[in-house]
Protein backbone atom coordinates (compact mmCIF):
# COMPACT_ATOMS: atom_id res chain seq x y z
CA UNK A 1 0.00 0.00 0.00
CA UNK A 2 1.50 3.01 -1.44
CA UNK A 3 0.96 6.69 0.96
CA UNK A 4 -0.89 9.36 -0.82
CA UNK A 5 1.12 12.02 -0.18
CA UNK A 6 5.11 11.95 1.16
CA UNK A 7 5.56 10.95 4.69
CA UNK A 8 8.94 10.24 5.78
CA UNK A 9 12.14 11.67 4.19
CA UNK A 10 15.36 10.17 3.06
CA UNK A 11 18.79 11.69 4.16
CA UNK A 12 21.84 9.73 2.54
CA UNK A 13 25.52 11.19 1.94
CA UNK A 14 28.13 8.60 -0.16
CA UNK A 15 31.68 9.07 0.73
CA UNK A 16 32.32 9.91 -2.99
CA UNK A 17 29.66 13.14 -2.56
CA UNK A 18 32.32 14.42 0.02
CA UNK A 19 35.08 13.86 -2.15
CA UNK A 20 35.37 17.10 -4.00
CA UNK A 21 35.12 18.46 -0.54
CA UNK A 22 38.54 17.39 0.34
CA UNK A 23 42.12 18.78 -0.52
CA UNK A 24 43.45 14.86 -0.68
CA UNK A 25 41.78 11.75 -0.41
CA UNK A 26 42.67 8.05 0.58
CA UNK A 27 40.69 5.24 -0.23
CA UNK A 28 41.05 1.76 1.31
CA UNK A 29 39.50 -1.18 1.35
CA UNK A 30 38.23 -2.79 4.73
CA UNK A 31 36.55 -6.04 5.48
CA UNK A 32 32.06 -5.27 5.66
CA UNK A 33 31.70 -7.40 8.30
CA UNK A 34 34.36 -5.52 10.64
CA UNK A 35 33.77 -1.88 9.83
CA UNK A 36 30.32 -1.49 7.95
CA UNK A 37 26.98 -1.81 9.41
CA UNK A 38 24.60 0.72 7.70
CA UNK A 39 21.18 0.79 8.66
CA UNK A 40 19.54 1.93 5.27
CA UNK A 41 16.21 -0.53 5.34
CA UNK A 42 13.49 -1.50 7.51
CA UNK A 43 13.99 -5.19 7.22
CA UNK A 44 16.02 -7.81 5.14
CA UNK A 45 19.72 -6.74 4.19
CA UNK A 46 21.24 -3.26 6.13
CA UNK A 47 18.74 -3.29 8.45
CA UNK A 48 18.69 -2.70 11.88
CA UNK A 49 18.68 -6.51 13.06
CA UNK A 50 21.84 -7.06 10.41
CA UNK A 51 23.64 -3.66 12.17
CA UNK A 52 22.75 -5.86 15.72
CA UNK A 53 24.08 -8.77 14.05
CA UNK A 54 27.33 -7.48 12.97
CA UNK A 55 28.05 -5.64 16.11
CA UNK A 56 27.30 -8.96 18.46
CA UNK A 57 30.04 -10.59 16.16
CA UNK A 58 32.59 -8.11 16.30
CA UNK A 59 32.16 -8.25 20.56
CA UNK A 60 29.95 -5.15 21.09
CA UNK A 61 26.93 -5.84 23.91
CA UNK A 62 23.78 -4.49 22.82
């Protein structure tokens, strides 16, 4: 079921929109399960329970 009008909004920044916003910039690469956890959907992959997850693994007590 699809709202009729707007209600929620959606605030999202890449690292590659901040970029140009630097005087030098060093990418890396880092392993997802160690140092990403976004929390970008409601359920199902980068969710909330998935952030949980990931943090439990890496030693973190919720």
């Amino acid at each position: 079921m699809s709202p009729e009008e707007p209600n929620a909004y959606k605030f999202e920044t890449l690292a590659l929109d901040m970029m140009k916003l630097q005087d030098d910039c060093l990418a890396y690469e880092v392993d997802r399960n160690k140092e990403f956890a976004p929390v970008k959907n409601k359920t199902c992959v980068d969710s909330v329970d998935t952030a949980r997850k990931l943090l439990r693994l890496n030693g973190v007590e919720l």
